[in-house]
C-alpha atoms as a PDB file:
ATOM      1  CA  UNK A   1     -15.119  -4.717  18.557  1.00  0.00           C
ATOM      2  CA  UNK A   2     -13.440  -1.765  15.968  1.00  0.00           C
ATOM      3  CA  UNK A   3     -17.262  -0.286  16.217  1.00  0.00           C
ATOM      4  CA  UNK A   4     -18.254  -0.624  19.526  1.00  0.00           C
ATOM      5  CA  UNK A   5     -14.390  -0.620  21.558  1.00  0.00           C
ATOM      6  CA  UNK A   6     -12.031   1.312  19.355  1.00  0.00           C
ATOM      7  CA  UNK A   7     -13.691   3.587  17.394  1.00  0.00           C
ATOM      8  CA  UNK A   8     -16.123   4.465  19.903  1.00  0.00           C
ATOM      9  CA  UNK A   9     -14.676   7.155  21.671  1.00  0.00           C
ATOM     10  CA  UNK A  10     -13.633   9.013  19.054  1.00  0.00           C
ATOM     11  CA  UNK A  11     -16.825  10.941  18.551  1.00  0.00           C
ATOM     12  CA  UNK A  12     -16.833   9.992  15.112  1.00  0.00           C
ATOM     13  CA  UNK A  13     -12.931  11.024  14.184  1.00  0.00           C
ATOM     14  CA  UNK A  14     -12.426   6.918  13.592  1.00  0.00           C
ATOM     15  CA  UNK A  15     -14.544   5.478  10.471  1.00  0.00           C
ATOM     16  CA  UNK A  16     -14.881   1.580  11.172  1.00  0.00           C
ATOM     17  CA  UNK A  17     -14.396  -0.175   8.002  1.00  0.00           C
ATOM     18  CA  UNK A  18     -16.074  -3.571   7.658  1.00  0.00           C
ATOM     19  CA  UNK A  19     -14.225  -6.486   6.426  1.00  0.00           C
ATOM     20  CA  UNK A  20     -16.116  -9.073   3.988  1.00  0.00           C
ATOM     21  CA  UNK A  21     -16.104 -12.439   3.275  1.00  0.00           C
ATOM     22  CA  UNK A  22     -15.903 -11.873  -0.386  1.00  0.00           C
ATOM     23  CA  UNK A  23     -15.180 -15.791  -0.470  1.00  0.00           C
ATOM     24  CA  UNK A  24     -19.400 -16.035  -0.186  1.00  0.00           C
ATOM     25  CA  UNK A  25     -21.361 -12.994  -2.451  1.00  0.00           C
ATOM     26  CA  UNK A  26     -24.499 -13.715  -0.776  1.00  0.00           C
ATOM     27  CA  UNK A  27     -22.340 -13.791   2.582  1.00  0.00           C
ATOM     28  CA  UNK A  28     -20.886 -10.434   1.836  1.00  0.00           C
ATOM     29  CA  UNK A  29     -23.651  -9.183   0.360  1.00  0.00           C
ATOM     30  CA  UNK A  30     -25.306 -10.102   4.057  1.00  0.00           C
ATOM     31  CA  UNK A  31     -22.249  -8.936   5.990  1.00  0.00           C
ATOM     32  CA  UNK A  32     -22.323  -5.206   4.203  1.00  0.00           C
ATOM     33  CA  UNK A  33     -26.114  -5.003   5.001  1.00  0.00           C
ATOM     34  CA  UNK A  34     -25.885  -5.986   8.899  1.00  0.00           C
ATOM     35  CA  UNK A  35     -22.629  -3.859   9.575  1.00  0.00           C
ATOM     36  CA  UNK A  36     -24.296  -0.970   7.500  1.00  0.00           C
ATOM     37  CA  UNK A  37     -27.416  -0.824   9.875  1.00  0.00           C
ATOM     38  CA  UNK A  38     -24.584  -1.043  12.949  1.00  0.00           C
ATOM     39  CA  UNK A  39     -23.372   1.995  11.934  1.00  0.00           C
ATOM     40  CA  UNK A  40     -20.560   1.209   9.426  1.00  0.00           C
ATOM     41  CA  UNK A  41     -19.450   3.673   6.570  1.00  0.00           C
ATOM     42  CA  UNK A  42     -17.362   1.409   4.508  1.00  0.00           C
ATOM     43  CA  UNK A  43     -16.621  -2.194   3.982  1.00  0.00           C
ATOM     44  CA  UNK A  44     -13.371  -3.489   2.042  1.00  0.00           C
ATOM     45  CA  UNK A  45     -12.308  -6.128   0.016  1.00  0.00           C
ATOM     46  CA  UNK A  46      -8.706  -7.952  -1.118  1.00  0.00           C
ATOM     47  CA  UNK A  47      -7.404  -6.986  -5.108  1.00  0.00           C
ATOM     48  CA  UNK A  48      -7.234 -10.924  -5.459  1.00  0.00           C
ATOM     49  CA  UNK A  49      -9.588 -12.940  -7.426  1.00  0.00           C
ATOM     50  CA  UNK A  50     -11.384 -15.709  -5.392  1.00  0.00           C
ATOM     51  CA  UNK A  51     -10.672 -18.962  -6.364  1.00  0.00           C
ATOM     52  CA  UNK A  52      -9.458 -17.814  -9.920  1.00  0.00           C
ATOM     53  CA  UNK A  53     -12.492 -15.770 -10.171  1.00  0.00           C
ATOM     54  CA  UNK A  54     -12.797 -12.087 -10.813  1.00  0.00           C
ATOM     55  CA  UNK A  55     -14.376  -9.400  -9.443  1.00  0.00           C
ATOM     56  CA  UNK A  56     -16.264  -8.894 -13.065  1.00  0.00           C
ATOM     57  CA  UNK A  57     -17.944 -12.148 -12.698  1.00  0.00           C
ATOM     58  CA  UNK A  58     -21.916 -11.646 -12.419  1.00  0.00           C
ATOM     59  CA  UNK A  59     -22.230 -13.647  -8.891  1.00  0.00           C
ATOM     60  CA  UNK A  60     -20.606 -10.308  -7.070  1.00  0.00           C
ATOM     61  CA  UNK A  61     -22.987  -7.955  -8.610  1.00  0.00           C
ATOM     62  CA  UNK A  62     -25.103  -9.014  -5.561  1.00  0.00           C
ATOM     63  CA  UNK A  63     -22.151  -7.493  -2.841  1.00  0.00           C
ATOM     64  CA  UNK A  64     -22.012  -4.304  -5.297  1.00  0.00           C
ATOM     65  CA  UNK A  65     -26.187  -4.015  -5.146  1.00  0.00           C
ATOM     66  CA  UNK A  66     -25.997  -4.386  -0.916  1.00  0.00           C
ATOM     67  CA  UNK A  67     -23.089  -1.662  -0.992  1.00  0.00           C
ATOM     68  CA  UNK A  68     -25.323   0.757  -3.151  1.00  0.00           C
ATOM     69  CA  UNK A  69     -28.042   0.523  -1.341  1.00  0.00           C
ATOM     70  CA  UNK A  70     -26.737   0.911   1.878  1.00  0.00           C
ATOM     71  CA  UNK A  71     -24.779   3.929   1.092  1.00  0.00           C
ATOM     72  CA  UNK A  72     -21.395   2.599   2.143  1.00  0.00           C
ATOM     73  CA  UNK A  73     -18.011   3.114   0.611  1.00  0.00           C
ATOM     74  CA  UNK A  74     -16.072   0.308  -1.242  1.00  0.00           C
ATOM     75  CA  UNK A  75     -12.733  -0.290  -0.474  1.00  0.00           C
ATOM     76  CA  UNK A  76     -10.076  -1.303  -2.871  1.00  0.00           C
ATOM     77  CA  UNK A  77      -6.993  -2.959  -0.508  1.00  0.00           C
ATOM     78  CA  UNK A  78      -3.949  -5.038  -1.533  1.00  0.00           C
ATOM     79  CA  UNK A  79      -2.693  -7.641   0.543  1.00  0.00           C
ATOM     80  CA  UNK A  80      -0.328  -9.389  -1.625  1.00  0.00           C
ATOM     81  CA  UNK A  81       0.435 -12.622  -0.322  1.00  0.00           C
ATOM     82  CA  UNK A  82       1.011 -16.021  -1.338  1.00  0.00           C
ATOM     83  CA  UNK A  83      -3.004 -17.506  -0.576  1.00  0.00           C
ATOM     84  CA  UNK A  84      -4.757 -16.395  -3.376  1.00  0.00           C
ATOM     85  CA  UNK A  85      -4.000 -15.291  -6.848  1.00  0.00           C
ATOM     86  CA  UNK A  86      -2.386 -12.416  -7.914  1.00  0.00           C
ATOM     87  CA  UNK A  87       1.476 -10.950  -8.324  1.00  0.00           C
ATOM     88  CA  UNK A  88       2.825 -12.495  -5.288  1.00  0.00           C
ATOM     89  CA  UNK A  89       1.457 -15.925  -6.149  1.00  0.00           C
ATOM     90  CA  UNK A  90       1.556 -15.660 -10.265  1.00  0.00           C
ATOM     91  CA  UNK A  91       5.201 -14.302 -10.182  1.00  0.00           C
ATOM     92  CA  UNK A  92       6.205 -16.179  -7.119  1.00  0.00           C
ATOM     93  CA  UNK A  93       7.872 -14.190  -5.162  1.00  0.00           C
ATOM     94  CA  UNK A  94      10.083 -15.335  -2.283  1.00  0.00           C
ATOM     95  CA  UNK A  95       9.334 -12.864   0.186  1.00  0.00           C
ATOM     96  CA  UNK A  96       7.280 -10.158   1.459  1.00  0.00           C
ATOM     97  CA  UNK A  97       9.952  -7.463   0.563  1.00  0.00           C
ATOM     98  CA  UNK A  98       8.892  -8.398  -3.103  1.00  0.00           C
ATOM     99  CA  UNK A  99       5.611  -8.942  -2.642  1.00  0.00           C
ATOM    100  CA  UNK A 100       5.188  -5.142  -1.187  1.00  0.00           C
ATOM    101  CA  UNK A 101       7.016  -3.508  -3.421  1.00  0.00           C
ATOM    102  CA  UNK A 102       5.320  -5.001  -6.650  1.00  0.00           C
ATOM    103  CA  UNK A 103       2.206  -6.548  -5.071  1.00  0.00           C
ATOM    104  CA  UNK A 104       0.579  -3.300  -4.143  1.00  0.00           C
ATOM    105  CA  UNK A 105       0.419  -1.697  -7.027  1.00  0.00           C
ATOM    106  CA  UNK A 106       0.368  -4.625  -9.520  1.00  0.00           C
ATOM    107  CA  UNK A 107      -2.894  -6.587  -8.042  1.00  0.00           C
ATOM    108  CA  UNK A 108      -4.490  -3.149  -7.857  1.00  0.00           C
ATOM    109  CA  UNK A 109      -4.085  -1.915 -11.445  1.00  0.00           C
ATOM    110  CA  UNK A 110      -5.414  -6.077 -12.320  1.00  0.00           C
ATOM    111  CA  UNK A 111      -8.588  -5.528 -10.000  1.00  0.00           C
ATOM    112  CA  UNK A 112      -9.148  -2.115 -11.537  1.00  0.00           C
ATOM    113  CA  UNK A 113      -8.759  -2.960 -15.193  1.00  0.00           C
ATOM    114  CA  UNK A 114     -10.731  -5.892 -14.674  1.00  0.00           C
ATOM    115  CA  UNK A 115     -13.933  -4.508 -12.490  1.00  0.00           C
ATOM    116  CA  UNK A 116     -13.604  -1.464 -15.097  1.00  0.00           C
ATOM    117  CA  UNK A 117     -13.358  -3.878 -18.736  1.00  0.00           C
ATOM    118  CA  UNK A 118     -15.874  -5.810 -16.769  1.00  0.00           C
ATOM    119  CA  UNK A 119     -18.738  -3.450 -16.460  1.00  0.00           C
ATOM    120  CA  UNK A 120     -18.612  -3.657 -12.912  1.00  0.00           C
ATOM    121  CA  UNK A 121     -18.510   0.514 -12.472  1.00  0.00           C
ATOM    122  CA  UNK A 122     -21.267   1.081 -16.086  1.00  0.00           C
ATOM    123  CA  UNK A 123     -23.577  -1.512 -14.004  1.00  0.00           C
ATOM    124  CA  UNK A 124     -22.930   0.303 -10.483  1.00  0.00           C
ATOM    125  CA  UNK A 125     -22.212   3.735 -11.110  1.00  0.00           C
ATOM    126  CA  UNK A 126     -22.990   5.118  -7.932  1.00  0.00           C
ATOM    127  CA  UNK A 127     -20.806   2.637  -5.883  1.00  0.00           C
ATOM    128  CA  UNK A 128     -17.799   5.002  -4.401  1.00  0.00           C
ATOM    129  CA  UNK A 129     -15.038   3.137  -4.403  1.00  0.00           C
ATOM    130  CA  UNK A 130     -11.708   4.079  -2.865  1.00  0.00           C
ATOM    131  CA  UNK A 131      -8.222   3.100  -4.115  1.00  0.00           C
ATOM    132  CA  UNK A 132      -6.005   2.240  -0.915  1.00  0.00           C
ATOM    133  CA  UNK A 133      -2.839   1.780  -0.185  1.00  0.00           C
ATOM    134  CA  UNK A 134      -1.257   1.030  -3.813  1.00  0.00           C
ATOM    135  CA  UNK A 135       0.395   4.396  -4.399  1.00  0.00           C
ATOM    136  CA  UNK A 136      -1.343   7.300  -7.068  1.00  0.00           C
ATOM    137  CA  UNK A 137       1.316   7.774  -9.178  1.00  0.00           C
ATOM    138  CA  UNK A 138       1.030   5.196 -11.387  1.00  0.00           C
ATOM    139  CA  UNK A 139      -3.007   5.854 -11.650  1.00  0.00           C
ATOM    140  CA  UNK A 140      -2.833   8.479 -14.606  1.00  0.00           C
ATOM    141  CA  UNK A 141      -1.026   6.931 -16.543  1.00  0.00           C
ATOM    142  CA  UNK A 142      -2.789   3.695 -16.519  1.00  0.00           C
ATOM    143  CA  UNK A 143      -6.586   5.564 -16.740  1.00  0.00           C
ATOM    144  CA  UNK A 144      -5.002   6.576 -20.025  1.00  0.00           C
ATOM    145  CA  UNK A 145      -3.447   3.427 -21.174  1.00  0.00           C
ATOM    146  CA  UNK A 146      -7.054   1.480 -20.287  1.00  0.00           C
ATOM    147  CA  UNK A 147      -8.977   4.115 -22.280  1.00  0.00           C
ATOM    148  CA  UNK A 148      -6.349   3.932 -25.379  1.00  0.00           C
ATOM    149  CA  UNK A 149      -7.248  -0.150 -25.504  1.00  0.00           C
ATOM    150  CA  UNK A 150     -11.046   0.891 -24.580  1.00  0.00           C
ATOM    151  CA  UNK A 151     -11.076   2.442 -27.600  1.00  0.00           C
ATOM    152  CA  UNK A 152      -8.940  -0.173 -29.816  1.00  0.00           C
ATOM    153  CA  UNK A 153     -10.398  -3.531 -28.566  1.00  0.00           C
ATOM    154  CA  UNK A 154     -13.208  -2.797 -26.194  1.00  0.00           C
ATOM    155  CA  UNK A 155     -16.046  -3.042 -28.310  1.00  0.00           C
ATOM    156  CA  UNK A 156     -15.161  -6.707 -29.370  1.00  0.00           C
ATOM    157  CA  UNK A 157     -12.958  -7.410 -25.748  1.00  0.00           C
ATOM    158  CA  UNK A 158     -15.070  -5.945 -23.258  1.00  0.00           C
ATOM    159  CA  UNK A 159     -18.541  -4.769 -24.559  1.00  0.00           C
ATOM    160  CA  UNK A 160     -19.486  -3.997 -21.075  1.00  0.00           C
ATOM    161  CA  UNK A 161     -17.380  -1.091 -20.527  1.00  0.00           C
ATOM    162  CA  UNK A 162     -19.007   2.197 -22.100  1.00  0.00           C
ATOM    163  CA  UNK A 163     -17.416   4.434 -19.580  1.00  0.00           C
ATOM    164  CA  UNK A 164     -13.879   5.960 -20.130  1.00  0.00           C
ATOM    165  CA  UNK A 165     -11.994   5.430 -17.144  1.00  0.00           C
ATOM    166  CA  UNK A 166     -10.750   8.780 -16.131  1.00  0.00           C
ATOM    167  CA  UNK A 167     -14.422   9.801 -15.792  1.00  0.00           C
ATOM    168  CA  UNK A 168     -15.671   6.459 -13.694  1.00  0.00           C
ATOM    169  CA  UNK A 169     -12.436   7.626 -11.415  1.00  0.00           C
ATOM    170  CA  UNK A 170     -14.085  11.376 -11.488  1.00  0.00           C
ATOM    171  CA  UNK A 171     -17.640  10.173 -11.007  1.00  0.00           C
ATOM    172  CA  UNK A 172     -17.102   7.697  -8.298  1.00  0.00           C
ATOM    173  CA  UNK A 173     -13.239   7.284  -6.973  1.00  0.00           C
ATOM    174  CA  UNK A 174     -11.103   8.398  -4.647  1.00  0.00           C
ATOM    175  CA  UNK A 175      -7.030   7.135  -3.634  1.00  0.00           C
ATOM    176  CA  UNK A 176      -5.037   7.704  -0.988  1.00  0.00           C
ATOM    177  CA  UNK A 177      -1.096   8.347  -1.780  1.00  0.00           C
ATOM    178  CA  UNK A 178       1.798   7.598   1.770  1.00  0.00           C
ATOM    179  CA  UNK A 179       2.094  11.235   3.087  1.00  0.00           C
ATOM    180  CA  UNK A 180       5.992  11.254   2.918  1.00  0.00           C
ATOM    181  CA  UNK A 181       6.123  10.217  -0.599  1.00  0.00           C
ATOM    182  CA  UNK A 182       6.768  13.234  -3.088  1.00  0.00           C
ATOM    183  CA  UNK A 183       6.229  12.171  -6.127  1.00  0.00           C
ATOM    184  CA  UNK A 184       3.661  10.270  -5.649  1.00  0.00           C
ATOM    185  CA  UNK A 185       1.523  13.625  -3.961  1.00  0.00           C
ATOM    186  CA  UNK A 186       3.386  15.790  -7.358  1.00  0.00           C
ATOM    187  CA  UNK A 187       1.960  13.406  -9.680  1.00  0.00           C
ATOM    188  CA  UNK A 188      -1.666  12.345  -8.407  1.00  0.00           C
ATOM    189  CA  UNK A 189      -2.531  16.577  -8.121  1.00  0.00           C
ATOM    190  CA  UNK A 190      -0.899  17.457 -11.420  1.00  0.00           C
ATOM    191  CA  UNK A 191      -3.358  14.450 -13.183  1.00  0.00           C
ATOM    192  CA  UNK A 192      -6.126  14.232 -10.445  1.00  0.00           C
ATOM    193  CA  UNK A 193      -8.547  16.554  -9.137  1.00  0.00           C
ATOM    194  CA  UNK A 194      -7.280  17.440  -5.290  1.00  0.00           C
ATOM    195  CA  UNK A 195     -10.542  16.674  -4.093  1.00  0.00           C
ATOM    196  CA  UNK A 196     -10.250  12.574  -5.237  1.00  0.00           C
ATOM    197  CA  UNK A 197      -6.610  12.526  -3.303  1.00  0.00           C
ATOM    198  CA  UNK A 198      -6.495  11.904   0.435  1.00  0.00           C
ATOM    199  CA  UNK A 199      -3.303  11.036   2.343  1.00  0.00           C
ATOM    200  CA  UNK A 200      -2.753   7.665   4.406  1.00  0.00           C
ATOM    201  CA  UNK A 201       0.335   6.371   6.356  1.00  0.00           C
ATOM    202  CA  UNK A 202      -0.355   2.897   6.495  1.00  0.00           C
ATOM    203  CA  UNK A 203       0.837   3.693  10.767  1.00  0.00           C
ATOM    204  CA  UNK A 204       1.868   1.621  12.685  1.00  0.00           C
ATOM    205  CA  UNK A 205       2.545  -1.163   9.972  1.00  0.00           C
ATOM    206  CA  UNK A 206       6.588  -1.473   9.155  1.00  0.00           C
ATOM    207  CA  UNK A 207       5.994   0.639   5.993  1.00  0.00           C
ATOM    208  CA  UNK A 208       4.055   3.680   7.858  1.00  0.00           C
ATOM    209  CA  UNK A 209       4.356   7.012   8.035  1.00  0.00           C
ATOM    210  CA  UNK A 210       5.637   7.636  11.428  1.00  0.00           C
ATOM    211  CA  UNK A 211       6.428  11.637  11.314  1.00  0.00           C
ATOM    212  CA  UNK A 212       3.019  11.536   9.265  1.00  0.00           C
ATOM    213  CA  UNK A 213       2.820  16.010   9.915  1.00  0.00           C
ATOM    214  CA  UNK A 214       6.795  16.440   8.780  1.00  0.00           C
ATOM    215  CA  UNK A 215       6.696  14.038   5.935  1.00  0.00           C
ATOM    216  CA  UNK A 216       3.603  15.616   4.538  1.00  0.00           C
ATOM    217  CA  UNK A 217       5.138  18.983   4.509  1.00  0.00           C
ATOM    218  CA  UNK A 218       8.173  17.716   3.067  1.00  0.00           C
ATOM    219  CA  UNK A 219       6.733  15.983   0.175  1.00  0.00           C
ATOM    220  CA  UNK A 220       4.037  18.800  -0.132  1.00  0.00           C
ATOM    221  CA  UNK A 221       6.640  21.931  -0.410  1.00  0.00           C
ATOM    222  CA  UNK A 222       5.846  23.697  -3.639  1.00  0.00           C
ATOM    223  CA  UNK A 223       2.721  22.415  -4.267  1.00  0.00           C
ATOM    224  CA  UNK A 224      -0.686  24.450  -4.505  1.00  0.00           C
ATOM    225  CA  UNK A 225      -1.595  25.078  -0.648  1.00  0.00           C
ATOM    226  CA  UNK A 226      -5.281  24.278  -1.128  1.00  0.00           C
ATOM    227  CA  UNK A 227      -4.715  21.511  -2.845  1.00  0.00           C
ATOM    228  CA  UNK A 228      -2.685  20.094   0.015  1.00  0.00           C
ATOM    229  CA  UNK A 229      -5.271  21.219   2.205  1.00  0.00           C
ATOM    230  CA  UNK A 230      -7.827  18.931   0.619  1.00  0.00           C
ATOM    231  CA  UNK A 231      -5.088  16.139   0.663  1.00  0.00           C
ATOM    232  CA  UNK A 232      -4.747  16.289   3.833  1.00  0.00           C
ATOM    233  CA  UNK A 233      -8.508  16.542   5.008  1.00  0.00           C
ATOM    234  CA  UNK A 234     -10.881  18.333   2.702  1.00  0.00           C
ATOM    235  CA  UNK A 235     -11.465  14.700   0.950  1.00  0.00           C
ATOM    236  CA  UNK A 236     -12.060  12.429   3.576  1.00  0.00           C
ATOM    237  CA  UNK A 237     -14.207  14.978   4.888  1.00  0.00           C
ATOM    238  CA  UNK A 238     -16.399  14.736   1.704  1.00  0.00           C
ATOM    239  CA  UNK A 239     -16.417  10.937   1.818  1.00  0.00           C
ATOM    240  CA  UNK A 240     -17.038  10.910   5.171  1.00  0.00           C
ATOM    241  CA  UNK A 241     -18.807  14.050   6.581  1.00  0.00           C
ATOM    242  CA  UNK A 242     -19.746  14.730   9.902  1.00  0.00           C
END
């Protein structure tokens, strides 16, 4: 339906995004492959473990091998709720004000660290991957905090990861930041290369970005004009190009 309804008549301005059943590796690994030769251009998966386990674990380096080899994008996505584990669950939350505001962020910077102390990005480092909808500003900061403990405990804690983890996010990441949120956008292209940032809205969802044009400019004002420029296009367009 999003491939053949939806995003059909967009002459290719609407990128279906395939949704996994990450439950099931071989499943996923099946469901990337078939949607791939449909026409698909990325697939995406929850920041929650499965059933307590990780995304490190060995049995999903078969869904990272289909994505790969099929060329399509990865995509990082929170959905913090109460069915699987993560902030939501682990700190339980009452309600889905809490669980937004701290779920977002929090199960992303857990799936990161662990797909990163993991080995997941050494063993598959030509698998794009895109950080959505969890914010940027935070990102930095915690690329420097892994690589501080990288360096302290990694070698005994997780042997797997040779790769400081501001140059995986260089060699193969990309994350979105909310267009109306300033300093988010000040943040991610003081620390980030411009061409790794794209903006999202999260429209028509209750926490969207309705005047998505206006608040863009608003947050943007006194920032570098090309770098907004690639925010605001320029790196989707290299993701995705025509």
């Amino acid at each position: 339906w999003i491939l053949d309804d939806y995003c059909a008549s967009s002459q290719g301005e609407l990128i279906p995004v395939a949704a996994l059943p990450i439950i099931d590796p071989a499943a996923a690994a099946a469901e990337v492959r078939r949607t791939a030769e449909r026409g698909f251009r990325a697939a995406f998966i929850r920041t929650n473990s499965v059933s307590g386990i990780k995304y490190s674990d060995r049995r999903f380096d078969v869904v990272w091998q289909a994505i790969v080899d099929t060329g399509v994008k990865l995509g990082l996505h929170p959905l913090p709720v109460w069915d699987q584990d993560g902030t939501a669950c682990g700190y339980r939350l009452s309600n889905i004000m809490a669980a937004s505001a701290l779920g977002f962020p929090m199960d992303m910077i857990a799936t990161l660290y662990d797909m990163m102390s993991g080995g997941v990005f050494d063993r598959f480092p030509t698998m794009p991957t895109m950080i959505l909808e969890a914010g940027a500003g935070w990102l930095p900061s915690f690329l420097e905090r892994f690589e501080e403990h990288r360096e302290m405990f990694g070698a005994i804690q997780a042997p797997e990861w040779k790769t400081p983890p501001l140059e995986i996010f260089e060699r193969q990441m990309m994350v979105t930041v909310e267009a109306c949120e300033r300093t988010d956008l000040a943040i991610a292209l003081e620390f980030l290369p411009a061409d790794h940032v794209a903006i999202a809205s999260d429209w028509p969802h209750y926490d969207g970005t309705p005047d998505l044009i206006s608040g863009f400019t608003r947050a943007g004002r006194g920032l570098d004009e090309d770098d907004l420029a690639m925010v605001a296009g320029g790196t989707l367009a290299r993701w995705f190009p025509a």
